[in-house]
Structure formats: structure tokens, C-alpha cells
Protein backbone atom coordinates (compact mmCIF):
# COMPACT_ATOMS: atom_id res chain seq x y z
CA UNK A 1 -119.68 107.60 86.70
CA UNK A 2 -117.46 110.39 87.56
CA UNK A 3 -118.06 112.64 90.46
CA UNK A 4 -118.44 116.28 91.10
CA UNK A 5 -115.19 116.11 93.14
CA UNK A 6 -113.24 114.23 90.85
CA UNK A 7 -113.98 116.25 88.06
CA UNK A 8 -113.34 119.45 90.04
CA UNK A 9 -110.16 117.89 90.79
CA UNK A 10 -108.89 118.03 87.01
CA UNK A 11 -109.97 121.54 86.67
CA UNK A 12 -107.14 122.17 89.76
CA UNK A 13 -104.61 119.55 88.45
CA UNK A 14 -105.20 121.51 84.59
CA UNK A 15 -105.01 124.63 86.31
CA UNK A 16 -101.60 124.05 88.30
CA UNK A 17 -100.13 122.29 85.17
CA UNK A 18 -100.79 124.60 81.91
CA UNK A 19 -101.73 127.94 84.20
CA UNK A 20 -105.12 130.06 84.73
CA UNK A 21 -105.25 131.19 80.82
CA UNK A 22 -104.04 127.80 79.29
CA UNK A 23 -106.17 125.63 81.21
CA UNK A 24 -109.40 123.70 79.49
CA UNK A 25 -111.95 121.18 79.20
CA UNK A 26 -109.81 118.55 77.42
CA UNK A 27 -106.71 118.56 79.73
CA UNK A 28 -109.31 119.03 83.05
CA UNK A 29 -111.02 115.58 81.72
CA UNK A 30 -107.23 113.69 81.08
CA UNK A 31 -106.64 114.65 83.99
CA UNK A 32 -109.82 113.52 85.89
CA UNK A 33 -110.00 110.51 84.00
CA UNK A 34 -113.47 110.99 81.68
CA UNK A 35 -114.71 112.64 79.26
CA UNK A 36 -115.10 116.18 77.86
CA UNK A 37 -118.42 115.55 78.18
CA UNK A 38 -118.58 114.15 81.73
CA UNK A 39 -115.99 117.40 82.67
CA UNK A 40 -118.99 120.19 80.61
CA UNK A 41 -122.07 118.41 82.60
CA UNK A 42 -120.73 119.64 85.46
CA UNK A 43 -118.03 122.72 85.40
CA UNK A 44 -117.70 123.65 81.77
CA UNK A 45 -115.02 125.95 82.34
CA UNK A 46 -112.46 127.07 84.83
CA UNK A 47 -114.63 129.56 85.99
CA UNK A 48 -117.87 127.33 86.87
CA UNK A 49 -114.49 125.13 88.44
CA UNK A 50 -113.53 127.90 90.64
CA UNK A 51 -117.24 128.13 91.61
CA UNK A 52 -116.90 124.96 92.75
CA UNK A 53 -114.16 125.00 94.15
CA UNK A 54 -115.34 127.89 96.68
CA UNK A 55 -118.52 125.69 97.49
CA UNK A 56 -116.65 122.82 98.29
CA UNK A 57 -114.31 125.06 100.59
CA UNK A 58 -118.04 126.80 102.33
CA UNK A 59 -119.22 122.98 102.80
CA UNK A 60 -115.81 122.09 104.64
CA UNK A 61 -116.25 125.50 106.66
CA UNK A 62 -119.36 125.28 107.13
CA UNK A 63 -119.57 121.21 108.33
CA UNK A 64 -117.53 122.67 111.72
CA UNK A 65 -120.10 125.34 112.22
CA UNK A 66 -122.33 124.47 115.65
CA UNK A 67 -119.29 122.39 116.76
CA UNK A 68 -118.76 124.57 119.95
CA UNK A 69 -121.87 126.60 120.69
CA UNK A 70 -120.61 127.74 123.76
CA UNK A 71 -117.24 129.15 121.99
CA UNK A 72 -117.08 133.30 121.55
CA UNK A 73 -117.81 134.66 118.00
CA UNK A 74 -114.39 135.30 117.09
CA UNK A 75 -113.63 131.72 118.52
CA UNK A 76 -115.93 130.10 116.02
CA UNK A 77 -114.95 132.87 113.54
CA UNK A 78 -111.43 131.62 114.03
CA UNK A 79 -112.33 127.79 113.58
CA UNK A 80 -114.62 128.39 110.35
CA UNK A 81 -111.85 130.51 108.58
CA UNK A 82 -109.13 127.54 109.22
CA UNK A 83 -111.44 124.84 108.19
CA UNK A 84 -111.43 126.25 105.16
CA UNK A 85 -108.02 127.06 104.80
CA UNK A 86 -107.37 123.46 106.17
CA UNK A 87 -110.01 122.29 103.23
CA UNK A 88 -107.78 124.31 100.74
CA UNK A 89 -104.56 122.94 101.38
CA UNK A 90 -104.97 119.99 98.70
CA UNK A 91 -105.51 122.71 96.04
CA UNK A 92 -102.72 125.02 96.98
CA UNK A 93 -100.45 124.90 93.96
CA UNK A 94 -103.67 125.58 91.99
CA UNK A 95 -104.72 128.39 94.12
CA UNK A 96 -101.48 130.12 94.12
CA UNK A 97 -101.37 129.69 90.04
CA UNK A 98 -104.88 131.62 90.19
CA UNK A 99 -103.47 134.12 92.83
CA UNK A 100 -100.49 134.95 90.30
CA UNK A 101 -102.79 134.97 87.60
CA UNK A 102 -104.77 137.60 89.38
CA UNK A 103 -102.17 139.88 89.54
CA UNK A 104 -102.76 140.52 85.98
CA UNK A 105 -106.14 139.37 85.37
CA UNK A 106 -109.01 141.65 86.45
CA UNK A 107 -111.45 139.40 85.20
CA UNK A 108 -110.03 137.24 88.24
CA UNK A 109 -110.06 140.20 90.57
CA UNK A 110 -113.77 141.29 89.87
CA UNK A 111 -114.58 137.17 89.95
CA UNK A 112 -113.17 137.16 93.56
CA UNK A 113 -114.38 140.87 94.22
CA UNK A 114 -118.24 139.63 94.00
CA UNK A 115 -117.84 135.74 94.95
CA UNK A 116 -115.72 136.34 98.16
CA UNK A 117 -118.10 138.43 100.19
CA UNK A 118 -120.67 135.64 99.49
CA UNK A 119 -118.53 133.26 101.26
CA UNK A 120 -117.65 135.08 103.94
CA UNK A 121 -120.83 135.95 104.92
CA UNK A 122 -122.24 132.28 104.98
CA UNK A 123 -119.15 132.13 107.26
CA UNK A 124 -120.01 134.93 109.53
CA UNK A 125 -123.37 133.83 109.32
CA UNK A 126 -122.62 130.57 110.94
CA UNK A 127 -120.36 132.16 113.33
CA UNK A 128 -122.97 134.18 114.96
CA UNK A 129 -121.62 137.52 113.67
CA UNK A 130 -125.17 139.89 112.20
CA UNK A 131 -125.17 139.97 108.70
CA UNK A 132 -128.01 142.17 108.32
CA UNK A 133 -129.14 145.94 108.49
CA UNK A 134 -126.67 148.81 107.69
CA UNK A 135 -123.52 147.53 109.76
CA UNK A 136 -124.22 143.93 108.44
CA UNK A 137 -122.43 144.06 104.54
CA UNK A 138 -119.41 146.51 106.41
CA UNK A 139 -118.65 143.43 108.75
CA UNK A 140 -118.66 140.69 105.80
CA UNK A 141 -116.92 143.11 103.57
CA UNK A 142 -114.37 143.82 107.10
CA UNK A 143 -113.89 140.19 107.00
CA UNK A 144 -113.44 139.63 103.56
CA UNK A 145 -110.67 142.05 103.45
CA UNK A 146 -109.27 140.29 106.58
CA UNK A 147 -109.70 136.66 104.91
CA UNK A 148 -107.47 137.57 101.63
CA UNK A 149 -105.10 139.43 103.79
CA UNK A 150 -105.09 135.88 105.51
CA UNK A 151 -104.44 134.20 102.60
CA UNK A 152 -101.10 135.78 101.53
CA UNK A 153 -99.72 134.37 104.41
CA UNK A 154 -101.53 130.86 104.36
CA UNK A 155 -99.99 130.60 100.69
CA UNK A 156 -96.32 130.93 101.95
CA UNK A 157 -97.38 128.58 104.91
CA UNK A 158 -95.21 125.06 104.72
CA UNK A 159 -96.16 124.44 107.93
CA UNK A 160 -98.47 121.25 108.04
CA UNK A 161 -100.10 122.84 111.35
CA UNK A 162 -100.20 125.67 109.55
CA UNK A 163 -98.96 127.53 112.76
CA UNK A 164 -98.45 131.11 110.83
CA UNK A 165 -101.44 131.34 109.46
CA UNK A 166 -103.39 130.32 112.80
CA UNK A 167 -101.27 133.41 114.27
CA UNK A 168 -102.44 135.53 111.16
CA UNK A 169 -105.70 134.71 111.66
CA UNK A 170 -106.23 135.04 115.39
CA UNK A 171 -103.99 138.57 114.97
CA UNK A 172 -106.44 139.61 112.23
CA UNK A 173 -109.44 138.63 114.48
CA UNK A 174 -108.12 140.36 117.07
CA UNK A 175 -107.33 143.65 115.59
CA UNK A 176 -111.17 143.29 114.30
CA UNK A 177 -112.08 142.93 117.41
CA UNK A 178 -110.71 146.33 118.68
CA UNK A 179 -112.29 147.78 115.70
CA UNK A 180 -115.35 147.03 115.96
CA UNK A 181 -115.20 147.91 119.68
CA UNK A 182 -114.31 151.12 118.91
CA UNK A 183 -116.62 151.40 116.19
CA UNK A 184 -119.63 150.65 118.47
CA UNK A 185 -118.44 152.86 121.51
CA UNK A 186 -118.43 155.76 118.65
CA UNK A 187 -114.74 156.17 119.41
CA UNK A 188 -113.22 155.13 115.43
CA UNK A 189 -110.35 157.64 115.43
């Protein structure tokens, strides 16, 4: 029996090889190793794939959260973001194939425009940052714009340590940071 993972795998390997547009059910199953069948009972396109994909990237975030309860927000900010990007790095190629593909594709764009903010707010969430009343969807939407700014440089990052993007990220964080300070001492301009 084939697993979630393995079949979520083939989507990526289909999606690297043949592109965003040109990948399918019948190449994601070759390439997992089962059936079309199998590859439809659980992500019967590339789009329930990058669903997946994104949940299995939250679950690898997510599994640090609580790891350092004594750690400052943006500390445990800083360490949910790069588990995930550390949880990505397998599915790189893939990712930067949809990333291209996004560039003309605002199918992809308005996919990533509403699934995102989800993400990132199960990540703030478990950082300790407040998700709710009026400030609440400006900080996830704050950090969601800070995550794919992130991202840009995490995709050009060869670095195993991934040393730029953990200066990226803390640099983003920080800037953030002075933001939201300012926003809160009613001083924004």
C-alpha cells in the first residue's frame, strides 16, 4: 500500500520533471511507483498535491513548536519558519518550478494568496504571536509577506546550513520587530 508521502512525492518528482502545467496523474503515479488510482485516492491533482505539500511543511513546523518555551516570540518565530524551510529543502527543484510557474500563472498566485496566510498563522499561532481581534490577520498577513520575501532568498540558498536564509530570516524578524514596536507606541511614520 502506498503512502500519503510517497505519493505526494511523485506529484513533486512530476512536477520538477514535465513543469507546473504539464504535470499529471499518470507521470505522478510512475513516478511514485502505483497506480493512477492509488495517486487520485489521495491528491488527484497537482493542486490537492500542493495542498499537501504545505501540510506536510505545517506538520514539520509545527513538530518544533513548544521545543523552547522559555525562548522570545521572534526566537520561536525564527525556529518555526526554518523548520519549515529545512522540511522544504527535499522539494526545492519542485518548488522553484512552481515559483517560475507563478510568475505567469495567477491561478498559482491567488492559490498561494489564500493558502499562505493559513500557514502562517498556525505558525504564529504556535509561536505565541495573537492571532486574533483587529491587529491579529495584519500580523499573519505582516508575516506572510515576510515569509515569501524569505523564500526568494532560501531558493538561491546552496548552502546546506542554509546560512543566508537564517540571516534573511532573523533580518526580516528583526525589522518586524521595530515595526510593530513602533506600531504599538503609535509612532508608524
Amino acid at each position: 500500500m502506498a503512502t500519503d508521502d510517497q505519493i505526494l512525492d511523485g506529484w513533486l518528482a512530476a512536477i520538477e520533471r514535465d513543469g507546473w502545467v504539464l504535470a499529471r496523474i499518470d507521470s505522478a503515479a510512475v513516478l511514485a511507483e502505483v497506480s493512477p488510482a492509488d495517486v487520485a485516492a489521495v491528491y488527484p491533482d497537482r493542486w490537492s498535491a500542493l495542498r499537501g505539500m504545505q501540510r506536510r511543511l505545517d506538520r514539520a513546523a509545527l513538530g518544533e513548536a513548544g521545543a523552547d518555551k522559555d525562548a522570545s516570540i521572534r526566537d520561536r518565530l525564527f525556529g518555526l519558519m526554518m523548520a519549515r524551510f529545512d522540511a522544504a529543502e527535499d522539494s526545492k527543484p519542485a518548488i522553484r518550478v512552481v515559483a517560475e510557474a507563478a510568475r505567469r500563472d495567477p491561478g498559482l498566485v491567488a492559490f498561494f494568496m489564500v493558502t499562505a496566510p493559513v500557514s502562517i498563522a498556525r505558525i504564529a499561532q504556535a509561536a505565541g504571536v495573537d492571532t486574533g481581534g483587529w491587529l491579529g490577520p495584519l500580523r499573519v498577513k505582516a508575516l506572510t509577506i515576510l515569509m515569501v520575501q524569505v523564500s526568494r532568498t532560501w531558493l538561491d540558498d546552496e548552502d546546506p546550513d542554509l546560512g543566508a536564509t537564517m540571516k534573511a530570516l532573523d533580518a526580516a524578524l528583526e525589522r518586524a520587530e521595530r515595526w510593530g514596536a513602533r506600531f504599538q507606541s503609535g509612532s508608524v511614520a
